[in-house]
C-alpha atoms as a PDB file:
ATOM      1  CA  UNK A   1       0.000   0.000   0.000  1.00  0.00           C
ATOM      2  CA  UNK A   2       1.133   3.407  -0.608  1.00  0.00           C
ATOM      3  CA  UNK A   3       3.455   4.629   2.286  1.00  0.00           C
ATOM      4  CA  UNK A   4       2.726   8.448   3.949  1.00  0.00           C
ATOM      5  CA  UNK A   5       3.776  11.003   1.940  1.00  0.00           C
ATOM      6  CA  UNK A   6       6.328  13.626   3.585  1.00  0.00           C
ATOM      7  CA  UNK A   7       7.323  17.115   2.646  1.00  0.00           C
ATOM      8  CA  UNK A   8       4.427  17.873   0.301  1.00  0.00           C
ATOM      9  CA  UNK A   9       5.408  15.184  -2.102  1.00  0.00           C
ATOM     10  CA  UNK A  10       3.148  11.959  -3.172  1.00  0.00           C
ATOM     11  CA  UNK A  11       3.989   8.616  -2.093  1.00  0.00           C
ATOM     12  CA  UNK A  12       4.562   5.674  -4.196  1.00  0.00           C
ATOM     13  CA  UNK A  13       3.430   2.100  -3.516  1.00  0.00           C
ATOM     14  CA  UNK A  14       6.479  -0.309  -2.074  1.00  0.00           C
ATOM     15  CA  UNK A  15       7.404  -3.367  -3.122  1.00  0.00           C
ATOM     16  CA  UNK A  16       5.644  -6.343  -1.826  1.00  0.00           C
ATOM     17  CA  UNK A  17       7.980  -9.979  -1.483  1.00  0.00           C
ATOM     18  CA  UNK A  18       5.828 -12.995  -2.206  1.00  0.00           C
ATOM     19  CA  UNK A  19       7.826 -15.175   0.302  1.00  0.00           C
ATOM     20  CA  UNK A  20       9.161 -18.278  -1.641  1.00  0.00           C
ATOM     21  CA  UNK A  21       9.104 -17.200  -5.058  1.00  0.00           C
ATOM     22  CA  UNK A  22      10.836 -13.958  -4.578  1.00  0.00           C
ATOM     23  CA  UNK A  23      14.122 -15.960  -3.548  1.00  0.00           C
ATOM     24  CA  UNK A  24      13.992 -17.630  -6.271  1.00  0.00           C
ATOM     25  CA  UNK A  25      17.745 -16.649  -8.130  1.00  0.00           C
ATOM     26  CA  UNK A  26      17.577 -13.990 -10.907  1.00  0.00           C
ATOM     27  CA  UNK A  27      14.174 -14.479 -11.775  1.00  0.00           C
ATOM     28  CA  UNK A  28      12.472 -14.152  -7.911  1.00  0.00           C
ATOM     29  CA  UNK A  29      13.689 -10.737  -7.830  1.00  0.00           C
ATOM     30  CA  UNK A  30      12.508  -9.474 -10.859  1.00  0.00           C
ATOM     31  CA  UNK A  31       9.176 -10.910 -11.049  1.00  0.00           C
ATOM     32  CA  UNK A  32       7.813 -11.682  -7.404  1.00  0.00           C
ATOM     33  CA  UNK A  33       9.170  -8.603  -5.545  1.00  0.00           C
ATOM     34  CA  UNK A  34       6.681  -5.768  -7.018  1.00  0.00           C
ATOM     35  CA  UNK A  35       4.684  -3.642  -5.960  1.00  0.00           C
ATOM     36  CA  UNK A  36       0.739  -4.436  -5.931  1.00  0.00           C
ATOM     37  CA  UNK A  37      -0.119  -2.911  -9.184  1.00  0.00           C
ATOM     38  CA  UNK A  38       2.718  -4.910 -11.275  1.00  0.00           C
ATOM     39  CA  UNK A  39       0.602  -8.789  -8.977  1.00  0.00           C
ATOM     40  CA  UNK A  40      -2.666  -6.726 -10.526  1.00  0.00           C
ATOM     41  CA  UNK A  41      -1.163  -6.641 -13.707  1.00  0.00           C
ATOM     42  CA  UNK A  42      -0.590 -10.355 -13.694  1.00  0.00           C
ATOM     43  CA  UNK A  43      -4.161 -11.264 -12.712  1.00  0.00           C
ATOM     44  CA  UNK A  44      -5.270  -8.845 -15.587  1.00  0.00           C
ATOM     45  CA  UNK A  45      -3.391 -10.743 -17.865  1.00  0.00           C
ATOM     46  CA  UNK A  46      -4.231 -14.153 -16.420  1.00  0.00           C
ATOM     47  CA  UNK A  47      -8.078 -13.108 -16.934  1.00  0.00           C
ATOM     48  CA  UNK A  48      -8.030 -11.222 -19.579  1.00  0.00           C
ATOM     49  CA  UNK A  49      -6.194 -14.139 -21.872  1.00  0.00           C
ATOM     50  CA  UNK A  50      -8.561 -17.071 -20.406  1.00  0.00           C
ATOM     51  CA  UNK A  51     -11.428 -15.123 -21.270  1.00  0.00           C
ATOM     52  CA  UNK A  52      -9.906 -13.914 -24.843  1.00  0.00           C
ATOM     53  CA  UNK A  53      -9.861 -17.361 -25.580  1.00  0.00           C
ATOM     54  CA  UNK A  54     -12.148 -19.730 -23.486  1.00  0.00           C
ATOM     55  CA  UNK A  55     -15.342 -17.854 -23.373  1.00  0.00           C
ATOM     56  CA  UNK A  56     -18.124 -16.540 -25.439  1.00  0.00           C
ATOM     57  CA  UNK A  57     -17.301 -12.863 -24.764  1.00  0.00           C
ATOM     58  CA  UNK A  58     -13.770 -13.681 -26.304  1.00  0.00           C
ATOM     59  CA  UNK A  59     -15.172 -15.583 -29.371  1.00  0.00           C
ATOM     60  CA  UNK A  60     -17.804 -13.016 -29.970  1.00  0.00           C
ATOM     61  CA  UNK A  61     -14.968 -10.500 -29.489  1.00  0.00           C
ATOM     62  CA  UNK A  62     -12.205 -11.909 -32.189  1.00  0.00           C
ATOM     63  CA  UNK A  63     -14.940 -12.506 -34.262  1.00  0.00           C
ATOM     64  CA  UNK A  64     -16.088  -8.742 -34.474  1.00  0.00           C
ATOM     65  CA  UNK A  65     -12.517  -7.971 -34.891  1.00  0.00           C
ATOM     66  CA  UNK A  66     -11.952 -10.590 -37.992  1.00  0.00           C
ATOM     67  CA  UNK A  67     -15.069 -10.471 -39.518  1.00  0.00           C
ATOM     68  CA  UNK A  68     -17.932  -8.149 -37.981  1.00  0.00           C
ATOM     69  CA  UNK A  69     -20.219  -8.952 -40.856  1.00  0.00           C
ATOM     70  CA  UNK A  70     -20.278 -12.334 -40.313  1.00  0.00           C
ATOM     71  CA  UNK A  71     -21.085 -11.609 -36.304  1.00  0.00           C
ATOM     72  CA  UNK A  72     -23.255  -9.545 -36.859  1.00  0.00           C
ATOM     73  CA  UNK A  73     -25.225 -12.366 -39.366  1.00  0.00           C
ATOM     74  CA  UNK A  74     -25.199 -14.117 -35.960  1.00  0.00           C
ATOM     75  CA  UNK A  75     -26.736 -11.504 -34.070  1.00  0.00           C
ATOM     76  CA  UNK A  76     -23.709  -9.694 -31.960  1.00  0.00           C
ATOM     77  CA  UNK A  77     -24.295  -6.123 -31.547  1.00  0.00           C
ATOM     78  CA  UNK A  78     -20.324  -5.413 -33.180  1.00  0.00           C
ATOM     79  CA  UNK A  79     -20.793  -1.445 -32.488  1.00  0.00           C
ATOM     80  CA  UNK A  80     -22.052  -2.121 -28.393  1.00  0.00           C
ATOM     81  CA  UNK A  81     -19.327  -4.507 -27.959  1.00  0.00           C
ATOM     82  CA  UNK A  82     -16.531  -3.101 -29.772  1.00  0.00           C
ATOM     83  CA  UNK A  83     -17.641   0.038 -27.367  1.00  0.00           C
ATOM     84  CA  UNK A  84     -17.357  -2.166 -24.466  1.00  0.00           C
ATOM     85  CA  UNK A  85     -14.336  -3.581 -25.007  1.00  0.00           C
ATOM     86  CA  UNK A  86     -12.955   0.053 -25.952  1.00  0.00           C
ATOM     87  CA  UNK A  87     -14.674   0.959 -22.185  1.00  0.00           C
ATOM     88  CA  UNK A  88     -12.402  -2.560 -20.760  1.00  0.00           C
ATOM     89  CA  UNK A  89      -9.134  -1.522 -22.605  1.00  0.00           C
ATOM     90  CA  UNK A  90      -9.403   2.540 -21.231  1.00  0.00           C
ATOM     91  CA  UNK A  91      -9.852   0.849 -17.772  1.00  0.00           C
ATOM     92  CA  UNK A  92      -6.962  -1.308 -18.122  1.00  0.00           C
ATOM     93  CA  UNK A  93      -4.506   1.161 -19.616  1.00  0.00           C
ATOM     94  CA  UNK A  94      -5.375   3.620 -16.719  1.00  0.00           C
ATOM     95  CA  UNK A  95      -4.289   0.722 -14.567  1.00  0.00           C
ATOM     96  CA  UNK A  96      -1.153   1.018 -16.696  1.00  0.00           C
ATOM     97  CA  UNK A  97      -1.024   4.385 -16.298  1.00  0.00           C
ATOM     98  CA  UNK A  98      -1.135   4.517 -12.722  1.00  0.00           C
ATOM     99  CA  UNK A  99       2.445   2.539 -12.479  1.00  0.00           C
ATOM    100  CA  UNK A 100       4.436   5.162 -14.056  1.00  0.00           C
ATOM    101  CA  UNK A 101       2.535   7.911 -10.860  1.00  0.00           C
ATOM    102  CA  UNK A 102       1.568   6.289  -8.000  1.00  0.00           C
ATOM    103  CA  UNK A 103       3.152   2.563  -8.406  1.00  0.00           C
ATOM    104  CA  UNK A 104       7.075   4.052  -9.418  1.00  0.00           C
ATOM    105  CA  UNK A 105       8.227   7.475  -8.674  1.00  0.00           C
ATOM    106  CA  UNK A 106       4.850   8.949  -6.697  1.00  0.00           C
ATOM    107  CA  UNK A 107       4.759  11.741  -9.162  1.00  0.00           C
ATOM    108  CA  UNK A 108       3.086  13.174 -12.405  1.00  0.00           C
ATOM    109  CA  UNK A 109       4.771  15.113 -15.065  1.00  0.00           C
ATOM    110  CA  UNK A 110       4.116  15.537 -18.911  1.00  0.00           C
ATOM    111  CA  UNK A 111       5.324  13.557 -21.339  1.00  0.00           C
ATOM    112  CA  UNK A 112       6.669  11.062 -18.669  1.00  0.00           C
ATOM    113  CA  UNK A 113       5.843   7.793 -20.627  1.00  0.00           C
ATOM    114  CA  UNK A 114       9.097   9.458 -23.223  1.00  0.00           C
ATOM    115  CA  UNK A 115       7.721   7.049 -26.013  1.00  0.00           C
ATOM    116  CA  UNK A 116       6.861   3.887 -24.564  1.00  0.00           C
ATOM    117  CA  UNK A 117       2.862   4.014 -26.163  1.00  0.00           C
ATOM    118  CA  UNK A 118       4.781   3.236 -29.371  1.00  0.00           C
ATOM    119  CA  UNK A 119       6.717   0.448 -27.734  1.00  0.00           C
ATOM    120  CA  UNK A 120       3.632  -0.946 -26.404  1.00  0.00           C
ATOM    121  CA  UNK A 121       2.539  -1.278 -30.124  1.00  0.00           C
ATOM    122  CA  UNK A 122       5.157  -2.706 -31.178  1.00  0.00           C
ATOM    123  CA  UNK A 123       4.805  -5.559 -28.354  1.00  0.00           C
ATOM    124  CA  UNK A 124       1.034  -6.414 -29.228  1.00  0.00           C
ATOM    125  CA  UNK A 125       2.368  -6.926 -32.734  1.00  0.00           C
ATOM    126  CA  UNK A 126       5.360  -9.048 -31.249  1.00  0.00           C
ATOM    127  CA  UNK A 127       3.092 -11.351 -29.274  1.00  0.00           C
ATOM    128  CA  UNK A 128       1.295 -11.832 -31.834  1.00  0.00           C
ATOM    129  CA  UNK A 129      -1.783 -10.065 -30.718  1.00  0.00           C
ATOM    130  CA  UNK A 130      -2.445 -12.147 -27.519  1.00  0.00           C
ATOM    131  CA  UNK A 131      -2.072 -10.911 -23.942  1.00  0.00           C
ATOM    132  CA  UNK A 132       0.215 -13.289 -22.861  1.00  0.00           C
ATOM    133  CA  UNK A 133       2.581 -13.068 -25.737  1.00  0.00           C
ATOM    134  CA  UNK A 134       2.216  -8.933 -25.079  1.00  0.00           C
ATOM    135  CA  UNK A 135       3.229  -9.335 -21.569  1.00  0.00           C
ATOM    136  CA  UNK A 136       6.480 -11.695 -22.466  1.00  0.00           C
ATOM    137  CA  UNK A 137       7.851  -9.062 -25.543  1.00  0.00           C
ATOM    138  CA  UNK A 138       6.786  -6.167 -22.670  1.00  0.00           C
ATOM    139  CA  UNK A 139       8.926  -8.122 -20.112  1.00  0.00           C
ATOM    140  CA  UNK A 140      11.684  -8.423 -22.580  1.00  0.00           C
ATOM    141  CA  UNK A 141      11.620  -4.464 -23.934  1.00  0.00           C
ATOM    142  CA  UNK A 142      11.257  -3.633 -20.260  1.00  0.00           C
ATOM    143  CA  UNK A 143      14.655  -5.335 -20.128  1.00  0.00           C
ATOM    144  CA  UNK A 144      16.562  -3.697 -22.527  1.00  0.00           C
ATOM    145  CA  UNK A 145      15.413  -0.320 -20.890  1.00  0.00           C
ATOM    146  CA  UNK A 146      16.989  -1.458 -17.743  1.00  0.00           C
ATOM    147  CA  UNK A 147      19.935  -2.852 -19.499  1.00  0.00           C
ATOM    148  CA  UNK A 148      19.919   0.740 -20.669  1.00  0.00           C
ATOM    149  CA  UNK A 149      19.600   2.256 -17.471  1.00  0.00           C
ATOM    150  CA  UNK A 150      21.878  -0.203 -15.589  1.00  0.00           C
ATOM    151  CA  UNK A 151      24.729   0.061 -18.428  1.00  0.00           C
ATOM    152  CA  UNK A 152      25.090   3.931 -17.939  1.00  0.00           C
ATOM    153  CA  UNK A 153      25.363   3.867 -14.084  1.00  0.00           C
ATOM    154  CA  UNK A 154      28.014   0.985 -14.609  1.00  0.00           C
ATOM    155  CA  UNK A 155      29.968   3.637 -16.628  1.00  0.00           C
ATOM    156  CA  UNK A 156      30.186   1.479 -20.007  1.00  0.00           C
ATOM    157  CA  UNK A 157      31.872   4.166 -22.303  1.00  0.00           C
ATOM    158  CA  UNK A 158      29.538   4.213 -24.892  1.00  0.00           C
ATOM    159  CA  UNK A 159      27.779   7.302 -24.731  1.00  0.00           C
ATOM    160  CA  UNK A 160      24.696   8.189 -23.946  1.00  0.00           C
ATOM    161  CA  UNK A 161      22.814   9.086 -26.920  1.00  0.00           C
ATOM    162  CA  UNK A 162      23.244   4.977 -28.081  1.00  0.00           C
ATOM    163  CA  UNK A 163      22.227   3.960 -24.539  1.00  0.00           C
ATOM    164  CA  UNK A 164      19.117   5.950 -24.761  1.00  0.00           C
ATOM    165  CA  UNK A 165      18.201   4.080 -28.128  1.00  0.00           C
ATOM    166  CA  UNK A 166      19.191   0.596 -26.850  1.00  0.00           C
ATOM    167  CA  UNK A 167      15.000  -0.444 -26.288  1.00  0.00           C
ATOM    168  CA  UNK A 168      13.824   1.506 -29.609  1.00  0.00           C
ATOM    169  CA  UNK A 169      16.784  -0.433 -31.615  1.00  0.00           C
ATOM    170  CA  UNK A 170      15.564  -3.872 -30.171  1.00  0.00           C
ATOM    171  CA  UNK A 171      12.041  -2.772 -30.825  1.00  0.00           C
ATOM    172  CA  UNK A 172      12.876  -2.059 -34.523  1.00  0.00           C
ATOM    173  CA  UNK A 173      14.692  -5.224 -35.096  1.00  0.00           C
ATOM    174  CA  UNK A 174      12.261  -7.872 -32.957  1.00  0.00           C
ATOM    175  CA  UNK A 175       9.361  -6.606 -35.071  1.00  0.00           C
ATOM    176  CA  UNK A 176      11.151  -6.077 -38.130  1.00  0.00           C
ATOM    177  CA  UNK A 177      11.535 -10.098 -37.992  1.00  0.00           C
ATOM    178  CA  UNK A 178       8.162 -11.115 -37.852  1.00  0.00           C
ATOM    179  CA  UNK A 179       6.832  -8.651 -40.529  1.00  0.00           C
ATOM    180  CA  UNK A 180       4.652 -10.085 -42.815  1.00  0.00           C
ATOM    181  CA  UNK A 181       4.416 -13.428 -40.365  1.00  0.00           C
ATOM    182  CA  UNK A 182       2.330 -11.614 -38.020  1.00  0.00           C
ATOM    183  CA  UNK A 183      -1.408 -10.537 -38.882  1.00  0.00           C
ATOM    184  CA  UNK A 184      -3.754  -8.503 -37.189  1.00  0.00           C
ATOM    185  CA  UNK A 185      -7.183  -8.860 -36.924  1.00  0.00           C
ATOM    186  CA  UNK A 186      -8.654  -7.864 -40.370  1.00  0.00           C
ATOM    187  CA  UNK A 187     -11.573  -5.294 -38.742  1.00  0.00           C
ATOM    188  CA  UNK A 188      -8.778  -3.576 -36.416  1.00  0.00           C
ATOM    189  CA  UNK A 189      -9.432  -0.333 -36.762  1.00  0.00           C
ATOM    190  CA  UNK A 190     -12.298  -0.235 -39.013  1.00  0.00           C
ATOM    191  CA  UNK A 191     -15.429   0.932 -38.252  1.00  0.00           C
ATOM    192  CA  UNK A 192     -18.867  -1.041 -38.717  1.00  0.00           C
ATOM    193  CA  UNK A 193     -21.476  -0.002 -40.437  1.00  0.00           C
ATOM    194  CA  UNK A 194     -24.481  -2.499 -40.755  1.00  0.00           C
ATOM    195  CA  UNK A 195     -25.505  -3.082 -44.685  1.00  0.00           C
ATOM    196  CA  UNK A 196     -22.163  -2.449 -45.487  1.00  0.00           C
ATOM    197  CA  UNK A 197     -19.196  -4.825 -46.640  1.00  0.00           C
END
């Protein structure tokens, strides 16, 4: 839970140990000593990719996002869901959000995110569009900003203006490999209209 704030300034959430797993070497550390909103984030992702593809809401939902005519032939409202699942996806990015204020440094400025919508793009295209594949390529970019971070306090002479690009240069070349092998849904981003093809 968020600790009191002192001196007029926010306070940030601190990290929470999940007792056997977070000694586990390397790993433990890095994955199982977070703070609440990073254990939220894997429930989100849990749920959100069992229902994406074990329930009706998830069928009906790929399906208006491959093919809304042929849901709608079925009788799915595509324009109320697609609007729902708009509603779901505001939700969980404000969860998102909330890490880089209240869950890291306990304080707002603009243009804090420097970027990182476009490499959250780039790792729903490299998982191939699933949650769980997003959350392994976000793991893995989230490393080579750290690797970043962690090579410049560690005083590597390269300077800084390549260790700032380290994350956008894996970006570039992790999607640049699975262009054309990767598809997106064929609606994404179009809008419905019924009577229309």
């Amino acid at each position: 839970m968020p600790y009191e704030s002192t001196w007029n300034a926010a306070g940030s959430f601190s990290a929470i140990p999940i007792p056997v797993l977070s000694k586990i070497p390397i790993i433990g550390p890095i994955l199982f000593n977070q703070t609440i909103i990073v254990y939220f984030m894997y429930l989100i992702v849990t749920v959100i990719q069992i229902a994406l593809f074990k329930s009706k809401w998830g069928l009906r939902t790929r399906a208006v996002g491959e093919l809304p005519i042929a849901a709608d032939s079925v009788g799915i409202d595509v324009n109320k869901l697609r609007f729902r699942n708009v509603l779901i996806a505001g939700a969980v990015a404000g969860v998102g959000g909330a890490v880089f204020t209240i869950g890291a440094v306990g304080v707002f400025s603009q243009s804090m995110t420097a970027g990182a919508g476009f490499i959250a793009l780039a790792c729903l295209i490299f998982g191939k569009w699933s949650p769980k594949g997003a959350l392994i390529a976000a793991l893995f970019f989230g490393f080579t900003n750290s690797l970043q971070s962690n090579l410049s306090i560690a005083g590597v002479p390269i300077p800084s203006e390549f260790m700032l690009m380290i994350p956008y240069i894996a970006t570039i070349i992790a999607v640049s490999g699975l262009i054309g092998r990767v598809r997106a849904p064929a609606a994404d981003g179009i809008p419905y209209l019924r009577g229309t093809k």
